[in-house]
PDB file of N, CA and C in Angstrom:
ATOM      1  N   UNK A   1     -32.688 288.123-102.381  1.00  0.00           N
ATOM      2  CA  UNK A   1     -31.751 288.071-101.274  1.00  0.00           C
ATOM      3  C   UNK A   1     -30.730 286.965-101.482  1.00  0.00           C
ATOM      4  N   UNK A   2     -30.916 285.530-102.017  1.00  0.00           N
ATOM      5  CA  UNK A   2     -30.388 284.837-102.652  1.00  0.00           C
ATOM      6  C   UNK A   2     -29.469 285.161-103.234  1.00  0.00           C
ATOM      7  N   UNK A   3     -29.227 286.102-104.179  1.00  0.00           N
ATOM      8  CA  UNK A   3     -28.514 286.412-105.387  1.00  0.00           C
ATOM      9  C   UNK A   3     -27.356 287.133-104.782  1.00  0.00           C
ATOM     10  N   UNK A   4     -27.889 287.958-103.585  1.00  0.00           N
ATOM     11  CA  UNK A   4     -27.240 288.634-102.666  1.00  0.00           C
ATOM     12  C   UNK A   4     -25.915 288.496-102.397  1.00  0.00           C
ATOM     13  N   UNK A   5     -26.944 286.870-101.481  1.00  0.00           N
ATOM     14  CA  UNK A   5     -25.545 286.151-100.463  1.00  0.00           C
ATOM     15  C   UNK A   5     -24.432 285.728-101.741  1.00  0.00           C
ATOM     16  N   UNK A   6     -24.831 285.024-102.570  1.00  0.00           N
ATOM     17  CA  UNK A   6     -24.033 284.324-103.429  1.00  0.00           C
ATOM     18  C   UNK A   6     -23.177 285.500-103.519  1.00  0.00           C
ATOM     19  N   UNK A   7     -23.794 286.538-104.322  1.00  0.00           N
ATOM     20  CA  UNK A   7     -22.285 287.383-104.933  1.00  0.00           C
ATOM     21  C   UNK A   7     -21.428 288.168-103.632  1.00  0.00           C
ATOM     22  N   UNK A   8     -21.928 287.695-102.693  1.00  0.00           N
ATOM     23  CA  UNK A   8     -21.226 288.059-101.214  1.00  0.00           C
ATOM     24  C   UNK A   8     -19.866 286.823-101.065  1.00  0.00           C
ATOM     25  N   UNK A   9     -20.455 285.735-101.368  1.00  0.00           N
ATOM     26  CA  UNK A   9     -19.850 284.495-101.058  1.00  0.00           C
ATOM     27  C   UNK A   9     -18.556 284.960-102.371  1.00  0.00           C
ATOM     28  N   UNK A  10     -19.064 284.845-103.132  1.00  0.00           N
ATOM     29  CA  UNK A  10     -18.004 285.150-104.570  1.00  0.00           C
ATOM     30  C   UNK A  10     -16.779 286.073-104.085  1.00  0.00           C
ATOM     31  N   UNK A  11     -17.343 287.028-103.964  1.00  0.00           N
ATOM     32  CA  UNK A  11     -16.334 288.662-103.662  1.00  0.00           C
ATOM     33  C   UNK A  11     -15.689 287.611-102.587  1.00  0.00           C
ATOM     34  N   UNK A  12     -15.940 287.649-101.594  1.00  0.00           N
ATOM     35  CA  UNK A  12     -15.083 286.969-100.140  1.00  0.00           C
ATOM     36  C   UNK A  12     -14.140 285.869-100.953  1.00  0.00           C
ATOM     37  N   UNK A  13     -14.556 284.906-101.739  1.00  0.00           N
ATOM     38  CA  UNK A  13     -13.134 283.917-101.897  1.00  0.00           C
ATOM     39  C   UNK A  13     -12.555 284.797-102.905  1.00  0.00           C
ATOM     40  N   UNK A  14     -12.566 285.628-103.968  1.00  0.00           N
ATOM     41  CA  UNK A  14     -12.107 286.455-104.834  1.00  0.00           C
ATOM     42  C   UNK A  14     -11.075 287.466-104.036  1.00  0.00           C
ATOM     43  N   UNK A  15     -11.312 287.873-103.300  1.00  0.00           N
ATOM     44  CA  UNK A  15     -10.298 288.638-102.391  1.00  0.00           C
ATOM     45  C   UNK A  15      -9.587 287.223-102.023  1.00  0.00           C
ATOM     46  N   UNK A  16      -9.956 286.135-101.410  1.00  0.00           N
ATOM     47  CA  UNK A  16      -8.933 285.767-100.199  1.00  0.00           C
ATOM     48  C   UNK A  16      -7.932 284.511-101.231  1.00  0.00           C
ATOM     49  N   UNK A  17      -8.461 284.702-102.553  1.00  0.00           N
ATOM     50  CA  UNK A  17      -7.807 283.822-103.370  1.00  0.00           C
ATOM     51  C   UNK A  17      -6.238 284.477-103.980  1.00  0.00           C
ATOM     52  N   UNK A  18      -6.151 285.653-104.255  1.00  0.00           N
ATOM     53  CA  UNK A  18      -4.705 286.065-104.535  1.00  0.00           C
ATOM     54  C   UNK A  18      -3.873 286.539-103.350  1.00  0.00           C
ATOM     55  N   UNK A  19      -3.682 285.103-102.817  1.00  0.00           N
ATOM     56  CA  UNK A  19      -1.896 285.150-102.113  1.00  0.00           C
ATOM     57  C   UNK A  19      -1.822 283.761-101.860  1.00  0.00           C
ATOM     58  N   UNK A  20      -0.473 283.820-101.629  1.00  0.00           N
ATOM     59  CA  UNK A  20       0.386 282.741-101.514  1.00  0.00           C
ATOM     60  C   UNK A  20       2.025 282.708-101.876  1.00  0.00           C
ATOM     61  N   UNK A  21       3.003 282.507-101.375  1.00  0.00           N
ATOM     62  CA  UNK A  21       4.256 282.808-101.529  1.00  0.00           C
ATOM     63  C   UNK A  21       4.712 281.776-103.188  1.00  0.00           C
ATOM     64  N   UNK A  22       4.459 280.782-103.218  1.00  0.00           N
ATOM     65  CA  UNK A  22       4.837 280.029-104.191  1.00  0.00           C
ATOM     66  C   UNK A  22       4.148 279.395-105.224  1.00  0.00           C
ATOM     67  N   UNK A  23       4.683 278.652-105.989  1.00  0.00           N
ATOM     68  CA  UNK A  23       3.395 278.520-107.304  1.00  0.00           C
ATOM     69  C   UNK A  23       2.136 277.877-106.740  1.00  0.00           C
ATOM     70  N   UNK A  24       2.825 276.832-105.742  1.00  0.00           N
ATOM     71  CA  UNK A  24       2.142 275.288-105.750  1.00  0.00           C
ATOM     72  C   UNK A  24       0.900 275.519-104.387  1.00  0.00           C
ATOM     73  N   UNK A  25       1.539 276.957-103.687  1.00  0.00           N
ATOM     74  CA  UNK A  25       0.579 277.639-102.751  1.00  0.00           C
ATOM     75  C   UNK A  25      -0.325 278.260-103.395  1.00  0.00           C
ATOM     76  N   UNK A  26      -0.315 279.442-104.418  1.00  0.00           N
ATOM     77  CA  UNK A  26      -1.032 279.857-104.903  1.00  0.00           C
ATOM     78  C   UNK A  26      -1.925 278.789-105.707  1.00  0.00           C
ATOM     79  N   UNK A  27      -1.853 277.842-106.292  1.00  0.00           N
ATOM     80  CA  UNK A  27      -2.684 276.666-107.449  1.00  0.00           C
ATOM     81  C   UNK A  27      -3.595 276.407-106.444  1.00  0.00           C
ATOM     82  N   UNK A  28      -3.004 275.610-105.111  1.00  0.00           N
ATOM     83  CA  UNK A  28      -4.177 275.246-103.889  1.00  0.00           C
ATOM     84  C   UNK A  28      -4.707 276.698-103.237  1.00  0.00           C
ATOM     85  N   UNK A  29      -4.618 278.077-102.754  1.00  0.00           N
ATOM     86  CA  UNK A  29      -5.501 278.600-102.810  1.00  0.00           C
ATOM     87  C   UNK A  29      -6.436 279.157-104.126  1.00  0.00           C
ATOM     88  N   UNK A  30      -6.150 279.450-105.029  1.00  0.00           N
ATOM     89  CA  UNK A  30      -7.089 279.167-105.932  1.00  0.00           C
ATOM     90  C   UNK A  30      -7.767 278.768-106.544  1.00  0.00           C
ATOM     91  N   UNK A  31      -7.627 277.154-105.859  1.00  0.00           N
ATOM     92  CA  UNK A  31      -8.213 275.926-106.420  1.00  0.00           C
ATOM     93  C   UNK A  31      -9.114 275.625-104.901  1.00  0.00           C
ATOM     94  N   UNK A  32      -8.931 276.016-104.205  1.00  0.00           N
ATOM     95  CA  UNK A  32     -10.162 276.339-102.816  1.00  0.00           C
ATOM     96  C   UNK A  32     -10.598 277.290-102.982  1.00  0.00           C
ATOM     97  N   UNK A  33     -10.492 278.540-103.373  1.00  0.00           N
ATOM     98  CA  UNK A  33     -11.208 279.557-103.191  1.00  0.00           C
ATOM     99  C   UNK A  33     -12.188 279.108-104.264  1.00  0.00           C
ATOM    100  N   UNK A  34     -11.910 278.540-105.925  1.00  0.00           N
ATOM    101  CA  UNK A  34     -12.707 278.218-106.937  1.00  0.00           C
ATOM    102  C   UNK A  34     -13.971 277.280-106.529  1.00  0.00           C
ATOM    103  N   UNK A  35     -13.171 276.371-105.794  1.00  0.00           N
ATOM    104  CA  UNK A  35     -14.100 275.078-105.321  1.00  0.00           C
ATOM    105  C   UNK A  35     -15.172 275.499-104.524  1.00  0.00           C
ATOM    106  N   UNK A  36     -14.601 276.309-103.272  1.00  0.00           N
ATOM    107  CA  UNK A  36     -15.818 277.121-102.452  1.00  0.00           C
ATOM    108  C   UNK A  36     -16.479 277.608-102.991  1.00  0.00           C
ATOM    109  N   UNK A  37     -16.192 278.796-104.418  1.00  0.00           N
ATOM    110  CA  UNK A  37     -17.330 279.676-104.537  1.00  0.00           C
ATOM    111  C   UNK A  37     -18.219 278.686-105.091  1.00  0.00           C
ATOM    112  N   UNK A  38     -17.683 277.380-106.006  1.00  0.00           N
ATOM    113  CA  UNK A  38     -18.662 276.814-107.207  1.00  0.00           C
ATOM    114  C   UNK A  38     -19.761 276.199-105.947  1.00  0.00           C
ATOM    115  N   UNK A  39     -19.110 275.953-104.880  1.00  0.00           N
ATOM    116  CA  UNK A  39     -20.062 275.308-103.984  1.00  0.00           C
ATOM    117  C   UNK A  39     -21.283 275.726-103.361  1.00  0.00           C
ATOM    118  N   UNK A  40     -20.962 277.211-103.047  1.00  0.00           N
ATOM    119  CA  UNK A  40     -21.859 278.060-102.673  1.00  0.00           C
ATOM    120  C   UNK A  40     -22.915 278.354-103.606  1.00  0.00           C
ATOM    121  N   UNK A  41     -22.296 278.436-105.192  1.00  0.00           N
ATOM    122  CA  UNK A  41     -23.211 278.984-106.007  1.00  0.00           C
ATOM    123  C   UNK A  41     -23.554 277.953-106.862  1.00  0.00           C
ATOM    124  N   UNK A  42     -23.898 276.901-106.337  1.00  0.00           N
ATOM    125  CA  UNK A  42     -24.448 275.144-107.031  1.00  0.00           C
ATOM    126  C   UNK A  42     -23.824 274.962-108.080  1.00  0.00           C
ATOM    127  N   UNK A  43     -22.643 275.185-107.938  1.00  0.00           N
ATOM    128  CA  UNK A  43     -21.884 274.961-109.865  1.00  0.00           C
ATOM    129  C   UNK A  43     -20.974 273.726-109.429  1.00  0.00           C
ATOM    130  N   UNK A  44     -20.509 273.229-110.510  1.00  0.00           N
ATOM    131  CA  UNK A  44     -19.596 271.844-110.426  1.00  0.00           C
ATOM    132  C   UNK A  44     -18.468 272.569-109.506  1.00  0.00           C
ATOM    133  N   UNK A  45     -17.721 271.794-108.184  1.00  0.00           N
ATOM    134  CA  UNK A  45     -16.950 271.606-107.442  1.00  0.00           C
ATOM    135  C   UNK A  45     -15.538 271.477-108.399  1.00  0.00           C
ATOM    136  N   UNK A  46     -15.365 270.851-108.655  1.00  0.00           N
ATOM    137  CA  UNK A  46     -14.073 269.712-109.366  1.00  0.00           C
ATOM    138  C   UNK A  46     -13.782 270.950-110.423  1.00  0.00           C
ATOM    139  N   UNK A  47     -14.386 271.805-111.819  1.00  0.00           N
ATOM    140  CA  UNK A  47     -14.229 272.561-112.038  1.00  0.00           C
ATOM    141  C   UNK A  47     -14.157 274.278-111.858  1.00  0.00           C
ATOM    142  N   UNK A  48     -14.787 274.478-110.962  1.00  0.00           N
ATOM    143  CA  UNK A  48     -14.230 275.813-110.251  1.00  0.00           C
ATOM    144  C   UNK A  48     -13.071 275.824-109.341  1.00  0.00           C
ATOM    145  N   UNK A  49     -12.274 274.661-108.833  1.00  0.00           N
ATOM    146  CA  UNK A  49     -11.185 274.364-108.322  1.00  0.00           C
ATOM    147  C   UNK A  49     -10.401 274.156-109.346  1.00  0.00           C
ATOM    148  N   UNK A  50     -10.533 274.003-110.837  1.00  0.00           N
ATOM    149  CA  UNK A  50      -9.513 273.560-111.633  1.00  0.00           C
ATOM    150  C   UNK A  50      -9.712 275.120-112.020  1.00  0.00           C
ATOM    151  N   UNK A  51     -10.559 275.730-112.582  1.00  0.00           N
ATOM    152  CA  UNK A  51     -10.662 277.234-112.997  1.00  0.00           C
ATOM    153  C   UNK A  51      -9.621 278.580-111.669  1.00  0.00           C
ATOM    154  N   UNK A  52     -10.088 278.117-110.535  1.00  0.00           N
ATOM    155  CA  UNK A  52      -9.374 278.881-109.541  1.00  0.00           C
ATOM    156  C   UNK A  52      -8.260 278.346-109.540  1.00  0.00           C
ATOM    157  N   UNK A  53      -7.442 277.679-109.240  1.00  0.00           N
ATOM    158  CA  UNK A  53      -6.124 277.473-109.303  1.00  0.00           C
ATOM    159  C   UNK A  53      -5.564 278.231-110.633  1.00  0.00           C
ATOM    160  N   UNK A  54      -5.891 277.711-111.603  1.00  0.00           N
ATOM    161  CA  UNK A  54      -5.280 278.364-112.834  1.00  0.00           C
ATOM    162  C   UNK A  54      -5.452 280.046-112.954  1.00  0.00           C
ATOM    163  N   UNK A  55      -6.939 280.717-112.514  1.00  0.00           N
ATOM    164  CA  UNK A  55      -6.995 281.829-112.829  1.00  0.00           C
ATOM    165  C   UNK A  55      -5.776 282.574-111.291  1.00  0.00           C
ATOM    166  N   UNK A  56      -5.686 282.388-110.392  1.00  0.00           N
ATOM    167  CA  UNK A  56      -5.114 282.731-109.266  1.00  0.00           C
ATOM    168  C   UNK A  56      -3.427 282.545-109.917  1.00  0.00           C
ATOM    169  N   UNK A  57      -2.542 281.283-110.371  1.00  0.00           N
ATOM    170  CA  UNK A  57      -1.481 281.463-110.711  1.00  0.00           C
ATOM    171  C   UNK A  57      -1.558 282.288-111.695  1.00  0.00           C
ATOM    172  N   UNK A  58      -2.187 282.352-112.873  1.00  0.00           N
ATOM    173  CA  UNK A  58      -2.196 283.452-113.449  1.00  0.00           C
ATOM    174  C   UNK A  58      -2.007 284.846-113.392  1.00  0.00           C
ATOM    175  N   UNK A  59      -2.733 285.429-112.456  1.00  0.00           N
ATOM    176  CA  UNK A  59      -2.925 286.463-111.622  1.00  0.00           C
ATOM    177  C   UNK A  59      -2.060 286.928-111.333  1.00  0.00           C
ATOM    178  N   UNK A  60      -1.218 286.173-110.698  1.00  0.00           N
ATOM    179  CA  UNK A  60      -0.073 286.463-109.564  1.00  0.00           C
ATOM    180  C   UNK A  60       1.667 286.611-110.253  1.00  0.00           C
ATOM    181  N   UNK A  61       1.274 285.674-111.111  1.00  0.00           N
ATOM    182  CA  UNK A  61       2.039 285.697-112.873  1.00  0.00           C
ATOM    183  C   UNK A  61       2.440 287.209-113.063  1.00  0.00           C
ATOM    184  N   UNK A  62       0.821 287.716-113.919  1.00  0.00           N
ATOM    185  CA  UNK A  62       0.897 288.962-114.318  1.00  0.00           C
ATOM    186  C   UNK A  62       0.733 290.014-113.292  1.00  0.00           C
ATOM    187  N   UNK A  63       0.651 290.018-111.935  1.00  0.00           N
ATOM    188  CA  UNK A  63       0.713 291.459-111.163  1.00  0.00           C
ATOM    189  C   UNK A  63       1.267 290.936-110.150  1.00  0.00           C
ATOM    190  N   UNK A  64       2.783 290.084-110.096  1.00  0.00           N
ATOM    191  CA  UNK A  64       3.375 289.829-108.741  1.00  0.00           C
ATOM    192  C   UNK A  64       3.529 290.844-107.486  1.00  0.00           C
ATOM    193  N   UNK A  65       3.771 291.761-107.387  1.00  0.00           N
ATOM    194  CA  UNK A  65       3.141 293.472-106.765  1.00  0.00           C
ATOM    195  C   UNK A  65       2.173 292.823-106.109  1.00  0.00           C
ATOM    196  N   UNK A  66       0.966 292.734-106.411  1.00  0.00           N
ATOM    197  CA  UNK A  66      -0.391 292.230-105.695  1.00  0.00           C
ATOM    198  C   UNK A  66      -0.203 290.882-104.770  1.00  0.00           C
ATOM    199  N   UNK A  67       0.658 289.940-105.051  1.00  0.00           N
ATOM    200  CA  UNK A  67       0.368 288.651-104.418  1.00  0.00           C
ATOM    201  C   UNK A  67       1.436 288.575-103.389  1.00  0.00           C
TER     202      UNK A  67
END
């Protein structure tokens, strides 16, 4: 049930991480959505906020349409 919630927790910031109108919006939601999930799922904080920011501008980079 554990394993559950987590990949519940994941999906939820994974959706709510691609938007934001501008670069520096998108870096900070993806760098919260990263930080939250690492938090939820006992992983380092400081790097799933550096991983989400980057993977989210990225994102939004290659499928502006979506963001």
């Amino acid at each position: 049930m554990r394993t559950l919630a987590k990949f519940g927790v994941v999906t939820l910031f994974g959706l709510l991480a691609a938007c934001g109108d501008s670069f520096e919006e998108r870096a900070l939601i993806g760098a919260g959505a990263g930080g939250a999930t690492a938090l939820a799922t006992d992983g380092d904080v400081a790097t799933g906020a550096l991983i989400g920011g980057a993977v989210n501008v990225a994102y939004c980079s290659q499928y502006p349409e979506n963001c």
